[in-house]
N, C-alpha and C. Protein backbone atom coordinates (compact mmCIF):
# COMPACT_ATOMS: atom_id res chain seq x y z
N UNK A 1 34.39 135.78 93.49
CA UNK A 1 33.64 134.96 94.40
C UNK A 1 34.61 134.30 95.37
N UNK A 2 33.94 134.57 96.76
CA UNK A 2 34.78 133.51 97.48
C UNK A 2 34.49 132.53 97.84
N UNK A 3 35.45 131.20 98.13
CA UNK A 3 35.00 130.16 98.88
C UNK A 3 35.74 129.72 99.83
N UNK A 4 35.69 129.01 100.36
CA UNK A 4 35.50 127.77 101.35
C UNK A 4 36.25 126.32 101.43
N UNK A 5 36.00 126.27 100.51
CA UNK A 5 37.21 124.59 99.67
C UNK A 5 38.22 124.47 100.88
N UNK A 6 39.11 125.01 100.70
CA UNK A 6 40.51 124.41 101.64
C UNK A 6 39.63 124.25 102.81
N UNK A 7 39.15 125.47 103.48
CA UNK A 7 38.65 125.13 104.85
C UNK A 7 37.44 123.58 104.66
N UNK A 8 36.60 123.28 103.91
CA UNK A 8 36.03 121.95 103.92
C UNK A 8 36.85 121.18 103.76
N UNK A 9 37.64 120.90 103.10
CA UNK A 9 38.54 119.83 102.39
C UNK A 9 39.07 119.34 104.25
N UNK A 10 39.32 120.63 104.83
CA UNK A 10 40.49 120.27 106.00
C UNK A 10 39.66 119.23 106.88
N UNK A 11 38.02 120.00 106.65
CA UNK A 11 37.30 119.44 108.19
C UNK A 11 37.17 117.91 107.71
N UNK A 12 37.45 117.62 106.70
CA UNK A 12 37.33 116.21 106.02
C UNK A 12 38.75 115.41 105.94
N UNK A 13 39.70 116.07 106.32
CA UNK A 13 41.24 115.66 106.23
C UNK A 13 40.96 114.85 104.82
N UNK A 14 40.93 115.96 103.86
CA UNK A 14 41.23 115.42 102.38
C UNK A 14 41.85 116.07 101.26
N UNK A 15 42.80 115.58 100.70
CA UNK A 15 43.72 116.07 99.71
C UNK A 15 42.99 116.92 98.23
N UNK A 16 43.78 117.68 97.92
CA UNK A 16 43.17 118.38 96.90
C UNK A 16 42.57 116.68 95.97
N UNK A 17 43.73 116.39 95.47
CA UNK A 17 43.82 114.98 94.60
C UNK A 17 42.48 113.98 95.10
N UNK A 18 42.20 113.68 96.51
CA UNK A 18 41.53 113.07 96.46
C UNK A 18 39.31 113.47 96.13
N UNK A 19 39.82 115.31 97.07
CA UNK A 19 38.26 115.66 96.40
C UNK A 19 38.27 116.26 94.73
N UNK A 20 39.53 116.49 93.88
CA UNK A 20 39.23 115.79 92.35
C UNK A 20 38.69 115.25 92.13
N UNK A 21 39.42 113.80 92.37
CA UNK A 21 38.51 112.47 91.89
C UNK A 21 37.07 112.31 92.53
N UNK A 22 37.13 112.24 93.67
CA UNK A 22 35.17 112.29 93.81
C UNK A 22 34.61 113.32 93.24
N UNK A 23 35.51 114.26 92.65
CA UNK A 23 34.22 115.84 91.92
C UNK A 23 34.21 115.05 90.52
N UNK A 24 35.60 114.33 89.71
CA UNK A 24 35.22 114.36 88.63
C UNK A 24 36.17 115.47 87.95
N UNK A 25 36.55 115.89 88.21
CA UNK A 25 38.09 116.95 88.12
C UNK A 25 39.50 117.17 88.25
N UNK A 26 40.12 117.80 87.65
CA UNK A 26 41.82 117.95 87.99
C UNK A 26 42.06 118.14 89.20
N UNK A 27 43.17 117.85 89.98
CA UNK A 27 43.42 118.31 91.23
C UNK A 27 43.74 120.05 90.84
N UNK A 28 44.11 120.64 89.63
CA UNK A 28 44.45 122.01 88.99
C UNK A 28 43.50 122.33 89.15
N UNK A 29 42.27 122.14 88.89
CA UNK A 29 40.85 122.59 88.94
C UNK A 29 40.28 123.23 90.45
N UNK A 30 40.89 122.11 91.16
CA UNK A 30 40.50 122.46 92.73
C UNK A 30 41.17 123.46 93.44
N UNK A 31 42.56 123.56 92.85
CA UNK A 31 43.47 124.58 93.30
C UNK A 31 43.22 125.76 92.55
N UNK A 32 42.81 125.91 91.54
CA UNK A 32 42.42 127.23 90.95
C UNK A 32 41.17 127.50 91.83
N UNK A 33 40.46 126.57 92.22
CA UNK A 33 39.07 127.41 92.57
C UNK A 33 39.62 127.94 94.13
N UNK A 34 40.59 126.94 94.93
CA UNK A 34 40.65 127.66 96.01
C UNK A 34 41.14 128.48 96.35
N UNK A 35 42.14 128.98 94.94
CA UNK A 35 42.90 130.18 94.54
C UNK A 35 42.22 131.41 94.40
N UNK A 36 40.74 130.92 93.64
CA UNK A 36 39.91 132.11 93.12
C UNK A 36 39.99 132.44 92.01
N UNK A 37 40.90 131.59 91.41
CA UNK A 37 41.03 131.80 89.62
C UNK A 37 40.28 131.43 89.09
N UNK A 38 39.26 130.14 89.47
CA UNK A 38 38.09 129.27 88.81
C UNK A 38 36.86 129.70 89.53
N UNK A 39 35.48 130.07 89.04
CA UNK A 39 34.48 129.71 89.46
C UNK A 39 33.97 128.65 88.91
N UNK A 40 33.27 127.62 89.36
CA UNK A 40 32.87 126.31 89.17
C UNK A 40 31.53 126.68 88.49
N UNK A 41 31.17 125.41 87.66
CA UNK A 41 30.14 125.49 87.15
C UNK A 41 29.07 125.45 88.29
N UNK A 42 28.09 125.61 87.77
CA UNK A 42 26.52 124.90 88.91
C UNK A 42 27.10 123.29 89.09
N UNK A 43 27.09 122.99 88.19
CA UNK A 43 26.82 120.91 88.41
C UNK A 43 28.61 121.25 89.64
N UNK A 44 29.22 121.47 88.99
CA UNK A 44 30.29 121.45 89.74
C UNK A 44 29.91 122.11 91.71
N UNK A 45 29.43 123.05 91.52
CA UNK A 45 29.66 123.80 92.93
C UNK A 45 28.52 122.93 93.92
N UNK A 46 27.70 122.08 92.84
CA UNK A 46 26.54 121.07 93.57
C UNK A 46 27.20 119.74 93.96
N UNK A 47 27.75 119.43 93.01
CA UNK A 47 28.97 117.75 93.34
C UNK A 47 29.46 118.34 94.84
N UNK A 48 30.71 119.33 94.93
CA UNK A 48 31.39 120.19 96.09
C UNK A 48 30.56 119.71 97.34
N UNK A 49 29.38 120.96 97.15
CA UNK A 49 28.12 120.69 98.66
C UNK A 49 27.80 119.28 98.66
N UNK A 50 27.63 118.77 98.44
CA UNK A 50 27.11 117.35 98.17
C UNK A 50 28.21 116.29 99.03
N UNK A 51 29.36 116.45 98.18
CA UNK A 51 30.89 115.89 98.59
C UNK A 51 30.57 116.48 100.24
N UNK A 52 30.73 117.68 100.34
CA UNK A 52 31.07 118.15 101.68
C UNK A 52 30.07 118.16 102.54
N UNK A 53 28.74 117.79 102.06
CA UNK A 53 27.44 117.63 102.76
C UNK A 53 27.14 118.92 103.61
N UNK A 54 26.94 119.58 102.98
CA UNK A 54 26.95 121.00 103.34
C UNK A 54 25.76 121.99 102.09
N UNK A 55 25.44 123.09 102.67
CA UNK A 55 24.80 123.88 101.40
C UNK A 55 25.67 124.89 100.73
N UNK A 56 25.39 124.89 99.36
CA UNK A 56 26.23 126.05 98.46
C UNK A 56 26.24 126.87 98.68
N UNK A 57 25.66 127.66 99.82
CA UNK A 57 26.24 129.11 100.30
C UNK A 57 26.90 129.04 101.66
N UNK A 58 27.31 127.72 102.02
CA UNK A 58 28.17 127.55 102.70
C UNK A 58 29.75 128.06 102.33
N UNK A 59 29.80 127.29 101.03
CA UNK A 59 30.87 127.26 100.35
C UNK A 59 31.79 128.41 99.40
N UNK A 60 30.45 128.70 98.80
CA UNK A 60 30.76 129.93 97.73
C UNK A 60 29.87 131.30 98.15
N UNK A 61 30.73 132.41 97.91
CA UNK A 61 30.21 133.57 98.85
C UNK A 61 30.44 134.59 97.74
N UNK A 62 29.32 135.14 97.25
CA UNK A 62 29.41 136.31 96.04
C UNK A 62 30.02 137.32 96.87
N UNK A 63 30.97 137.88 95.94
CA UNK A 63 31.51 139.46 96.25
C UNK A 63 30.97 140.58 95.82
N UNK A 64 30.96 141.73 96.15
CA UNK A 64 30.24 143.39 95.82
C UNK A 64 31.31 143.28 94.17
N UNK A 65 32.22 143.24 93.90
CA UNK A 65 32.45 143.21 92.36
C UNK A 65 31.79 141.73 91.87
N UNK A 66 31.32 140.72 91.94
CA UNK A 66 30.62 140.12 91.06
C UNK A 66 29.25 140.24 90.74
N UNK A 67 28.69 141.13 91.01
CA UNK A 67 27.49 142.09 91.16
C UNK A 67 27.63 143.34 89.55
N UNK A 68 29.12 143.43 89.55
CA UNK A 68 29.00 144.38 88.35
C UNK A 68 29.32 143.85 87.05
């Protein structure tokens, strides 16, 4: 799955560390997901849109292999 994260985080001039703490998460957490190592839970990828005031398919974008 892809996302979006760094590019929101930027339009918000905000630190991994600081959208952690408003998610409720590691700053490791945030960097894995913008890595692509983490997919977020639901409650998680809803805090994110929410944080970024935006909709979840803004953010997170299914790939043709997460389909199989």
């Amino acid at each position: 799955m892809k996302n979006s994260i760094k590019v929101e985080r930027a339009k918000k001039n905000m630190t991994q560390a600081e959208l952690a703490k408003l998610a409720g998460v590691s700053r490791q957490t945030i960097n894995a997901m913008e890595l692509g190592k983490y997919a977020p839970s639901t409650i998680l990828a809803l805090k994110l849109a929410s944080i970024f005031e935006v909709e979840i398919s803004q953010i997170f974008i299914l790939e043709e292999t997460d389909w199989e």
